[in-house]
N, C-alpha and C. Protein backbone atom coordinates (compact mmCIF):
# COMPACT_ATOMS: atom_id res chain seq x y z
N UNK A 1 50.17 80.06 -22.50
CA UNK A 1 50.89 79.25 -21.54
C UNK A 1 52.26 78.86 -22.10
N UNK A 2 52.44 78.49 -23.25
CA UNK A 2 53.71 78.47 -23.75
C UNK A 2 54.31 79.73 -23.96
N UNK A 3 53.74 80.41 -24.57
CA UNK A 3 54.42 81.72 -24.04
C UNK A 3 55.43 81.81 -22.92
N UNK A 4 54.84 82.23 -21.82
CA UNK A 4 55.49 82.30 -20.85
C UNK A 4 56.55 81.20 -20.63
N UNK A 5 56.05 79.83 -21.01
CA UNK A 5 57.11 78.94 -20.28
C UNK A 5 58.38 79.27 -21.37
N UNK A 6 58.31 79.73 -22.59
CA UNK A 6 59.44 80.01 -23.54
C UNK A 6 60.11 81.14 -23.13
N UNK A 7 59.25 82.29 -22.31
CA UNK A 7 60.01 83.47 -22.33
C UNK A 7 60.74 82.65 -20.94
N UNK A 8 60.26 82.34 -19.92
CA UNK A 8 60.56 82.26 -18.72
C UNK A 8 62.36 80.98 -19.07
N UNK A 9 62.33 80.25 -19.72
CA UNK A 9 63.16 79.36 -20.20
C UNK A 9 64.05 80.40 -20.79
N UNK A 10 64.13 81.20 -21.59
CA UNK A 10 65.29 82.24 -22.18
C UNK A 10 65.92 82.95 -21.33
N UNK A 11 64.72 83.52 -20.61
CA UNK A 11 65.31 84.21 -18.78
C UNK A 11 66.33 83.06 -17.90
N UNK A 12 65.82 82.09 -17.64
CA UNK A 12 66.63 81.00 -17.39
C UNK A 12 68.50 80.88 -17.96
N UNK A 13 68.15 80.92 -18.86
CA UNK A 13 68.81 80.38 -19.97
C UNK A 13 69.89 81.42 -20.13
N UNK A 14 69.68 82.47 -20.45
CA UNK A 14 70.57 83.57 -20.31
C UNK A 14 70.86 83.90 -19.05
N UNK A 15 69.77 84.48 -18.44
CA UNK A 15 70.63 85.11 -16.60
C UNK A 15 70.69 83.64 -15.75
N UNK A 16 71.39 82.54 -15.93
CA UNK A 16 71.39 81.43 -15.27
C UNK A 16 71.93 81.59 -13.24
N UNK A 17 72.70 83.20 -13.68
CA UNK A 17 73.54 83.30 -12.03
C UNK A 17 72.14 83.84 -11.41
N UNK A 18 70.88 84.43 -11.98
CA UNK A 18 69.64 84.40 -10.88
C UNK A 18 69.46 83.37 -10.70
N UNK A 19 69.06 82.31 -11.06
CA UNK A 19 68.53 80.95 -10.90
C UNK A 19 69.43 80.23 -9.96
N UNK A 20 70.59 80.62 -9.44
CA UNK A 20 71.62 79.93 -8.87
C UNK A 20 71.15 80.70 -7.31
N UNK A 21 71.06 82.11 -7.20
CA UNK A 21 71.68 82.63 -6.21
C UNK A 21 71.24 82.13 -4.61
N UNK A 22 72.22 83.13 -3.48
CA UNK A 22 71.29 82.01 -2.41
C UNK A 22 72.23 83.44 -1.36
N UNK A 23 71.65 83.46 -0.25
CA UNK A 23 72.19 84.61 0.95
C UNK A 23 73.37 84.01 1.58
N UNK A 24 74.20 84.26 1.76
CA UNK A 24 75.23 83.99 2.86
C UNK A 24 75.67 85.28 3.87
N UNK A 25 76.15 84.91 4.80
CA UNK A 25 76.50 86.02 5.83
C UNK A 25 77.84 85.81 6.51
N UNK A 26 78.67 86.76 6.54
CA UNK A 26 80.08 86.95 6.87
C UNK A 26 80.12 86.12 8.54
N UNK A 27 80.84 85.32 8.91
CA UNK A 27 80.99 85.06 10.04
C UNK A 27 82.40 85.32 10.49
N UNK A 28 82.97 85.59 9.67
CA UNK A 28 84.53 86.15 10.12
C UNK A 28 84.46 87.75 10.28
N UNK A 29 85.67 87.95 11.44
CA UNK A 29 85.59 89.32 11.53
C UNK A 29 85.81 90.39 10.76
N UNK A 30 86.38 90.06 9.56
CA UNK A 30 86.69 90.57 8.23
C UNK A 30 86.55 89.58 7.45
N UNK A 31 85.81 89.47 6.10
CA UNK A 31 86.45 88.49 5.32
C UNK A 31 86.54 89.20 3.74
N UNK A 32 87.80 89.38 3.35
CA UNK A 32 88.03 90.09 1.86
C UNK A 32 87.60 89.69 0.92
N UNK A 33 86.84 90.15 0.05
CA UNK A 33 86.71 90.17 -1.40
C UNK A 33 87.42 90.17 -2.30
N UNK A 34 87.76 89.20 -3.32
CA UNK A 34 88.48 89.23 -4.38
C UNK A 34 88.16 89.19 -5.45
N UNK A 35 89.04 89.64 -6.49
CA UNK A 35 88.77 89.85 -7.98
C UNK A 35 88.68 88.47 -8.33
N UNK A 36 89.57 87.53 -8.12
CA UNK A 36 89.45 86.14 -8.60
C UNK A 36 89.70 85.18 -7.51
N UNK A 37 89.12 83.79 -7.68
CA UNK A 37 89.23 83.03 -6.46
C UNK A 37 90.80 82.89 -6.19
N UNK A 38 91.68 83.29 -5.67
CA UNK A 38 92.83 83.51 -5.34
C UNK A 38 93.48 84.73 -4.12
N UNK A 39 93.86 84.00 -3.20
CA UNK A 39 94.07 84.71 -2.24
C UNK A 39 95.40 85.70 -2.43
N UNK A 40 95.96 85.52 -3.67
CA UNK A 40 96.98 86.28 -4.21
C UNK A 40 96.18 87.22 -5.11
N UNK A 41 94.97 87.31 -5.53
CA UNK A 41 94.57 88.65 -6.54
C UNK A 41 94.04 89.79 -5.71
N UNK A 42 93.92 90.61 -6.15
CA UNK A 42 93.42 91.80 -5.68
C UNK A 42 92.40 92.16 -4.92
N UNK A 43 92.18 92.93 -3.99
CA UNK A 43 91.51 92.86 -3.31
C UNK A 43 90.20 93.72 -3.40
N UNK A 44 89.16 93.97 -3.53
CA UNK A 44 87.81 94.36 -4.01
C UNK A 44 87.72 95.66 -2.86
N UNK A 45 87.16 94.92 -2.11
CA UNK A 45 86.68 95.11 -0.44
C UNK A 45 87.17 94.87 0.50
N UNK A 46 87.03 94.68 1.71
CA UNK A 46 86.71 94.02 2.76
C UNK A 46 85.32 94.26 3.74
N UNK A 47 84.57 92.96 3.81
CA UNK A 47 83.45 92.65 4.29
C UNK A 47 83.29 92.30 5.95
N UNK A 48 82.76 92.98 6.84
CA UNK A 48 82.70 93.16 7.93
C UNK A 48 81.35 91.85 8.55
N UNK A 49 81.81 91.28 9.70
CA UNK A 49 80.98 90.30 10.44
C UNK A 49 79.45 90.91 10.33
N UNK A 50 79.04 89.54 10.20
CA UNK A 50 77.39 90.31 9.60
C UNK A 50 76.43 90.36 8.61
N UNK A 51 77.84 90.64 7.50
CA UNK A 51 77.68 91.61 6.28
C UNK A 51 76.23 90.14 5.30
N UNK A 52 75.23 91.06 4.83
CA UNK A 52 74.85 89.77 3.75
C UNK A 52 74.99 90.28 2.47
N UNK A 53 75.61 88.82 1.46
CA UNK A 53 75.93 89.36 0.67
C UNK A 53 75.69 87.81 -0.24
N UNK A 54 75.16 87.99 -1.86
CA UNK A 54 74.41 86.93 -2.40
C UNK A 54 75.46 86.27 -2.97
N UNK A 55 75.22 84.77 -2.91
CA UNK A 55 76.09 83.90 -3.45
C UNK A 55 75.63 83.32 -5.03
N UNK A 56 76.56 83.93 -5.69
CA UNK A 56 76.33 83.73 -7.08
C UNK A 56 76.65 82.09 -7.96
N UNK A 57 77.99 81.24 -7.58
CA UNK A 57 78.67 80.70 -8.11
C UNK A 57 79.57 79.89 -6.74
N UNK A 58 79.87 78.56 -6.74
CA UNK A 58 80.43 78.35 -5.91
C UNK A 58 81.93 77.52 -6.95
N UNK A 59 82.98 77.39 -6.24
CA UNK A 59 84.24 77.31 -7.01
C UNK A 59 85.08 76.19 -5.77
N UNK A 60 85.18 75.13 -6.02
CA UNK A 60 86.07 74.58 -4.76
C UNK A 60 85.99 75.61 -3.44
N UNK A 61 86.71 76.42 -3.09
CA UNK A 61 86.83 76.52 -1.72
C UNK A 61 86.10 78.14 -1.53
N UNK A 62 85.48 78.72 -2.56
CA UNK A 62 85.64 80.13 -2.87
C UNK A 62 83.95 79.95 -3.24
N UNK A 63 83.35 81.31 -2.60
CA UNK A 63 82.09 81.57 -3.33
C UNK A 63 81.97 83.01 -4.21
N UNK A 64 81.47 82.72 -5.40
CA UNK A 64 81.43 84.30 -5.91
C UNK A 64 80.36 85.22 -5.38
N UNK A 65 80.41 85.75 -5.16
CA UNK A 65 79.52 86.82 -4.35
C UNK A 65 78.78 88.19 -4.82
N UNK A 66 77.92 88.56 -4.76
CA UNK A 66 77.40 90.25 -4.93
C UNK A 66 77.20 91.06 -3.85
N UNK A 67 77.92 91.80 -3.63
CA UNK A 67 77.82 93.34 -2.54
C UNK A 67 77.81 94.17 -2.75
N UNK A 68 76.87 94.79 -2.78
CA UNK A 68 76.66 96.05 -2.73
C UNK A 68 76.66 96.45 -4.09
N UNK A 69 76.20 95.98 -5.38
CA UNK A 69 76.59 96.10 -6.85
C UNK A 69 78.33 95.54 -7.41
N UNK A 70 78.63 95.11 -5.99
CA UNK A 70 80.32 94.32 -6.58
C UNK A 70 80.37 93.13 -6.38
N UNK A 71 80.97 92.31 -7.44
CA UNK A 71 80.99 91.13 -7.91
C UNK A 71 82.18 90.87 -7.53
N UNK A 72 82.49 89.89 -6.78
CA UNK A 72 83.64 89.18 -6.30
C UNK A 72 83.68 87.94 -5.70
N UNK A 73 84.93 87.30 -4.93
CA UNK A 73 85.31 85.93 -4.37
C UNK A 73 85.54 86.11 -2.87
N UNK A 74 85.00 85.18 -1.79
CA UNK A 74 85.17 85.24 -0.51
C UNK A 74 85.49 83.89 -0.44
N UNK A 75 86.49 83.66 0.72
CA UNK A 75 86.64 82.20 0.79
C UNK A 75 85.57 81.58 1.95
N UNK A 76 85.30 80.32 1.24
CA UNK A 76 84.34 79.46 1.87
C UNK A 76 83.88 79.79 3.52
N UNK A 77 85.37 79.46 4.24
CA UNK A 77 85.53 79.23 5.68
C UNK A 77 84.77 80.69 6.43
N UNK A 78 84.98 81.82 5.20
CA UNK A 78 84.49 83.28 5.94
C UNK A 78 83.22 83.74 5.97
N UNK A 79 82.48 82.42 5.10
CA UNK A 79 80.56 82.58 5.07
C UNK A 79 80.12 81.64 5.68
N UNK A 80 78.41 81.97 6.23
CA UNK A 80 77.54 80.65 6.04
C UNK A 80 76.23 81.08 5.62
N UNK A 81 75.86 79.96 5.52
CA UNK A 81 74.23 80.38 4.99
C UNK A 81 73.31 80.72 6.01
N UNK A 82 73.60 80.83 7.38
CA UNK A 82 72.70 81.11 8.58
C UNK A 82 73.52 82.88 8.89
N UNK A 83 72.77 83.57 9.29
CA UNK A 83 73.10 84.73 10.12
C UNK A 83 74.03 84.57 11.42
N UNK A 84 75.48 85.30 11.67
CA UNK A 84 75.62 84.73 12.65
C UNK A 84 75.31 85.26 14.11
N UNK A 85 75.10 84.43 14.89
CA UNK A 85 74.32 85.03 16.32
C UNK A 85 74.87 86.37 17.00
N UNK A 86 74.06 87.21 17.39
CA UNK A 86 74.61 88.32 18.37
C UNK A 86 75.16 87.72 19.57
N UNK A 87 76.45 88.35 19.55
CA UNK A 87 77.25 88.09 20.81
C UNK A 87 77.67 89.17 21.43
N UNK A 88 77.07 90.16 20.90
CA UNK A 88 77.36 91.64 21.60
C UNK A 88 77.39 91.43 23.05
N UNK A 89 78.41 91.19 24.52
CA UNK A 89 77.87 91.13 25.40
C UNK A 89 78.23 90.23 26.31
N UNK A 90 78.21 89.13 25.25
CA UNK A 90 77.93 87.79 25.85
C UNK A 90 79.75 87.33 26.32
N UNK A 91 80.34 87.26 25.46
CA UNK A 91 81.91 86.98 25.49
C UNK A 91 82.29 87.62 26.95
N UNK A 92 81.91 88.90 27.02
CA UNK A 92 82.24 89.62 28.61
C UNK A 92 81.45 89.16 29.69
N UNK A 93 80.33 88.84 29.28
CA UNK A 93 79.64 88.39 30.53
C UNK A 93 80.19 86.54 30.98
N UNK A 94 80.31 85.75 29.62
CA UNK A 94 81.12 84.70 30.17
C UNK A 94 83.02 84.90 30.65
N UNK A 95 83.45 85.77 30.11
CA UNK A 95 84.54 86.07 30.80
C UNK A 95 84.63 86.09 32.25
N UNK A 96 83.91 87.22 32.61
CA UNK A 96 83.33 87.52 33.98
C UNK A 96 83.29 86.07 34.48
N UNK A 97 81.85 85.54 34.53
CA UNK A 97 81.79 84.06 34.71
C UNK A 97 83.03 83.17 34.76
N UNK A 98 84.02 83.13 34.17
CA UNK A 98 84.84 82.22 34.10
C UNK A 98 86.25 83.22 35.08
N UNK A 99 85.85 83.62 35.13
CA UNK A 99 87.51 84.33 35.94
C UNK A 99 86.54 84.52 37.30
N UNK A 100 85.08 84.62 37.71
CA UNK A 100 84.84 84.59 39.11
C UNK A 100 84.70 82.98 39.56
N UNK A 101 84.65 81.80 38.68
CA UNK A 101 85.03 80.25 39.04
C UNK A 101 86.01 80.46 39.09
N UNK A 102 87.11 80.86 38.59
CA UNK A 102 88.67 80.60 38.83
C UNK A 102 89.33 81.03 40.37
N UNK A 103 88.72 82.73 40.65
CA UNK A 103 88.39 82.68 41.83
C UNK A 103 88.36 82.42 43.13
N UNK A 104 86.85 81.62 42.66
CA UNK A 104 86.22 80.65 43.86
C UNK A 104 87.35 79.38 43.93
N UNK A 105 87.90 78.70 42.81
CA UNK A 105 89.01 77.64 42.76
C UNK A 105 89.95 77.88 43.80
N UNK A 106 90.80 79.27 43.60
CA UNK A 106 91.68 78.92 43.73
C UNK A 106 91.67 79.25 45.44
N UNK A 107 90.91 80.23 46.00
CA UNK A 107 90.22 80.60 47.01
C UNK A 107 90.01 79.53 48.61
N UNK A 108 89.06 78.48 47.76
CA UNK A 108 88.08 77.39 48.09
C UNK A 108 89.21 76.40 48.56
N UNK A 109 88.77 75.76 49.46
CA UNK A 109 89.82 74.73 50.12
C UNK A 109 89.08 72.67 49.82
N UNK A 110 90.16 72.43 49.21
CA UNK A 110 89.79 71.42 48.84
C UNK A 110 89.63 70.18 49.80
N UNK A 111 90.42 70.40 50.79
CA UNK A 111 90.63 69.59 51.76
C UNK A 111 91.03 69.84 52.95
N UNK A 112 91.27 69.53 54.22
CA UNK A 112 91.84 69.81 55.37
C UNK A 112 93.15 70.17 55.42
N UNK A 113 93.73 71.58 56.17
CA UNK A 113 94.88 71.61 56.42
C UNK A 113 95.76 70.66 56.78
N UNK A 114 96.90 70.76 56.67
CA UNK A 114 98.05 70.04 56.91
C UNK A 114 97.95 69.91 58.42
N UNK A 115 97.95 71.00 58.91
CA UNK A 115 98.11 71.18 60.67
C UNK A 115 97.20 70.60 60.93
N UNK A 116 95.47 70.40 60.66
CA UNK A 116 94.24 69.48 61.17
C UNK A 116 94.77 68.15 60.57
N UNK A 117 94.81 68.06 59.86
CA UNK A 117 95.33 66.64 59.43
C UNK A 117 96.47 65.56 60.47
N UNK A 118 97.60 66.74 60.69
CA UNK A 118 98.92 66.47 61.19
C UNK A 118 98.32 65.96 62.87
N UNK A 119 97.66 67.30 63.05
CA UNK A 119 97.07 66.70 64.93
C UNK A 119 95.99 66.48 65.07
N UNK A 120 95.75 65.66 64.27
CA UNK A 120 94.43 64.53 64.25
C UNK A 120 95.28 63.48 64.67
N UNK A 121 96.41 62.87 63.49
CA UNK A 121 96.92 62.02 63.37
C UNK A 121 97.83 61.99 64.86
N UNK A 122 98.95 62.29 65.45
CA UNK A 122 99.21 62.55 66.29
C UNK A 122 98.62 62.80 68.13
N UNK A 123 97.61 62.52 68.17
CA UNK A 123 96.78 63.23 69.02
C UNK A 123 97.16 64.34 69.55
N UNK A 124 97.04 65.35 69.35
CA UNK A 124 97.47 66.90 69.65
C UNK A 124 96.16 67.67 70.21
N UNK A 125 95.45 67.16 70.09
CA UNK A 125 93.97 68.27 70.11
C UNK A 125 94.54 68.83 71.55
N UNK A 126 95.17 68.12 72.68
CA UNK A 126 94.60 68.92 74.15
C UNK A 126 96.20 69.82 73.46
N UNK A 127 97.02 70.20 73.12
CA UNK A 127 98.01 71.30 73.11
C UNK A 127 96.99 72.22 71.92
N UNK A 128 96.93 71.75 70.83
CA UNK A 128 95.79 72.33 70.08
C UNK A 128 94.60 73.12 70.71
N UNK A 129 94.34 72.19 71.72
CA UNK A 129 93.05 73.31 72.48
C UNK A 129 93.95 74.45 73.38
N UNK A 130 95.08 74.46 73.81
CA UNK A 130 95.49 75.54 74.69
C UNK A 130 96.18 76.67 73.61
N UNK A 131 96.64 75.86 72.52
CA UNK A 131 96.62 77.25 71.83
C UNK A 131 96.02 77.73 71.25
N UNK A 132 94.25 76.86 70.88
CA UNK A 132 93.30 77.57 70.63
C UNK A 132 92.73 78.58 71.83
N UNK A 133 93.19 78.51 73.08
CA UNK A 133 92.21 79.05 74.39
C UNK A 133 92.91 80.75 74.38
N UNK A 134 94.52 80.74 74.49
CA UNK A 134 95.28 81.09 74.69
C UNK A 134 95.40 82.33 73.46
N UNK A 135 94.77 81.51 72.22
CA UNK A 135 94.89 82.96 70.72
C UNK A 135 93.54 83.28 70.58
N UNK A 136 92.44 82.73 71.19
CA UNK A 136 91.10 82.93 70.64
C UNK A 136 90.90 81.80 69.87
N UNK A 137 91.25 81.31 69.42
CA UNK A 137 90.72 80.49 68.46
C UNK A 137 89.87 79.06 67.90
N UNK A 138 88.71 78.91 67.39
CA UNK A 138 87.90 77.95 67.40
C UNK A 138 88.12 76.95 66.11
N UNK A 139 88.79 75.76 66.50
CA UNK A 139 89.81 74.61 65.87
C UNK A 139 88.10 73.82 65.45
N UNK A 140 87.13 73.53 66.11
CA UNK A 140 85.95 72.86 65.61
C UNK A 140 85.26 73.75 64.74
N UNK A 141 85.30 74.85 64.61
CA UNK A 141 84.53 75.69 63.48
C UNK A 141 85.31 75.12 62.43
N UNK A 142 86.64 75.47 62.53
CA UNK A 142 87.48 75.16 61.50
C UNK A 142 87.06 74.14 60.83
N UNK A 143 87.49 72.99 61.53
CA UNK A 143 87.21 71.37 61.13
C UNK A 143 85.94 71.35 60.64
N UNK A 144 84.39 72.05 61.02
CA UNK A 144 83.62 71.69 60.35
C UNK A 144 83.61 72.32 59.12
N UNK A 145 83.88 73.59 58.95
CA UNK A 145 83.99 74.38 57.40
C UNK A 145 85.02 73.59 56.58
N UNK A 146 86.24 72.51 57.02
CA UNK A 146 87.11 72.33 56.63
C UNK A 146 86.43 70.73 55.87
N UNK A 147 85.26 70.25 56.84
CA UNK A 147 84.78 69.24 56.26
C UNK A 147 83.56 69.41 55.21
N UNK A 148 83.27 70.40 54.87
CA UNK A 148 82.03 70.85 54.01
C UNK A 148 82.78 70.52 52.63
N UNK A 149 81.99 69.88 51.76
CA UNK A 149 82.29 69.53 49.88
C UNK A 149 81.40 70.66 49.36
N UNK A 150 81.85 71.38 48.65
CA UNK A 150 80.94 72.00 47.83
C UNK A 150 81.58 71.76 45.98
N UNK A 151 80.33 71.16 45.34
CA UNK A 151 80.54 70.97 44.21
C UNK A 151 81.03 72.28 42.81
N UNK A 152 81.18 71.62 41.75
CA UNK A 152 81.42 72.61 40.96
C UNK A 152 80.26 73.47 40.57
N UNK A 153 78.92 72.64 40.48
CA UNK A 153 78.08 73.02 39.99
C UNK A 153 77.21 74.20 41.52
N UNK A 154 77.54 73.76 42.59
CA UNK A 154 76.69 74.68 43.51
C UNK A 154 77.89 75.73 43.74
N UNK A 155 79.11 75.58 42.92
CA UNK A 155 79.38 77.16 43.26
C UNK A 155 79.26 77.94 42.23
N UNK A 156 79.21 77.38 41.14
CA UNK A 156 78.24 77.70 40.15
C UNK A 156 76.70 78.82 40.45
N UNK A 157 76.08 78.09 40.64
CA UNK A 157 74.54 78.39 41.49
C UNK A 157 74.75 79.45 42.58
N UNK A 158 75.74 79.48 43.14
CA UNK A 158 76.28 80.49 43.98
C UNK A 158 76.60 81.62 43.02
N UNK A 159 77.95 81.73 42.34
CA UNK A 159 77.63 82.74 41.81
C UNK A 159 76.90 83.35 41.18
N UNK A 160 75.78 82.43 40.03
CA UNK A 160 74.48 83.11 39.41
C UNK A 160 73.79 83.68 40.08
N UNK A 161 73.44 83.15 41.54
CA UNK A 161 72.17 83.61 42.02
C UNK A 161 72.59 84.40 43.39
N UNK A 162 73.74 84.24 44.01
CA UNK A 162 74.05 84.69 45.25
C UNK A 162 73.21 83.57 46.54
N UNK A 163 73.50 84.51 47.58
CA UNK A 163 72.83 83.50 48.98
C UNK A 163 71.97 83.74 48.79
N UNK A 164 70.89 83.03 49.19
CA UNK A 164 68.96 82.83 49.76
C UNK A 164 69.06 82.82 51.29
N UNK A 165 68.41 83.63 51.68
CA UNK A 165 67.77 84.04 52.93
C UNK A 165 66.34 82.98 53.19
N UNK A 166 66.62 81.78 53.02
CA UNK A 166 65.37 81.11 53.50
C UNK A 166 65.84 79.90 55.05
């Protein structure tokens, strides 16, 4: 039993950067490898989003690293210790999403025309009705679509899901 705890203590003791190490994973879309913690030394590699690679030594802002049998420096901000999430996909599909709300914004009527507004106020409806008779046109459809609120969130729900037929 001492045995071991003496050999295991020399192992310690000498390879101390096993006893340290720990996984990190690239979250930047590149993040370079360096010969020394200095963003002015030379450059090793460069390490691609993803990449895992063991953290040997940490240095103020810089971790020393092992890849691939190469020993080098990545700066802090370009690792973490979690994997980072697949987004294969996702960025385009919220794009999409966000440019078909913009859309519906700019589209979507926030309030009553000027002209319903104007001959409301005025009483106009009976010239209003002859040039609704006279072009076709239905001034109470209007006014009621013109009085409908639809929120952010149900046009939302609109675009995820489309109309329901119930």
């Amino acid at each position: 039993m001492i045995r071991k705890f003496l050999i295991l203590t020399v192992l310690i003791v000498l390879f101390p950067t096993f006893s340290y190490c720990f996984d990190l994973y690239v979250h930047s879309v590149k993040a370079p490898l360096y010969q020394t913690p200095s963003i002015g030394s030379k450059k090793i590699i460069e390490l691609k989003k993803g990449a895992k690679v063991i953290g040997i030594e940490e240095k103020a802002s810089w971790y020393k690293v092992r890849y691939k049998g190469k020993d080098g420096w990545v700066y802090k901000l370009m690792v973490k210790k979690t994997p980072p999430l697949e987004t294969k996909g996702l960025f385009t599909r919220l794009k999409s999403l966000f440019r078909r709300i913009h859309v519906l914004r700019e589209k979507s009527r926030r309030r009553p025309s000027s002209y319903t507004t104007t001959a409301a106020a005025r009483g106009l409806r009976d010239k209003r009705q002859r040039f609704a008779d006279k072009y076709r046109l239905d001034y109470e459809a209007l006014e009621k679509i013109e009085s409908i609120e639809i929120s952010d969130n149900q046009a939302l729900e609109f675009l995820t899901k489309g109309v329901s037929n119930e």
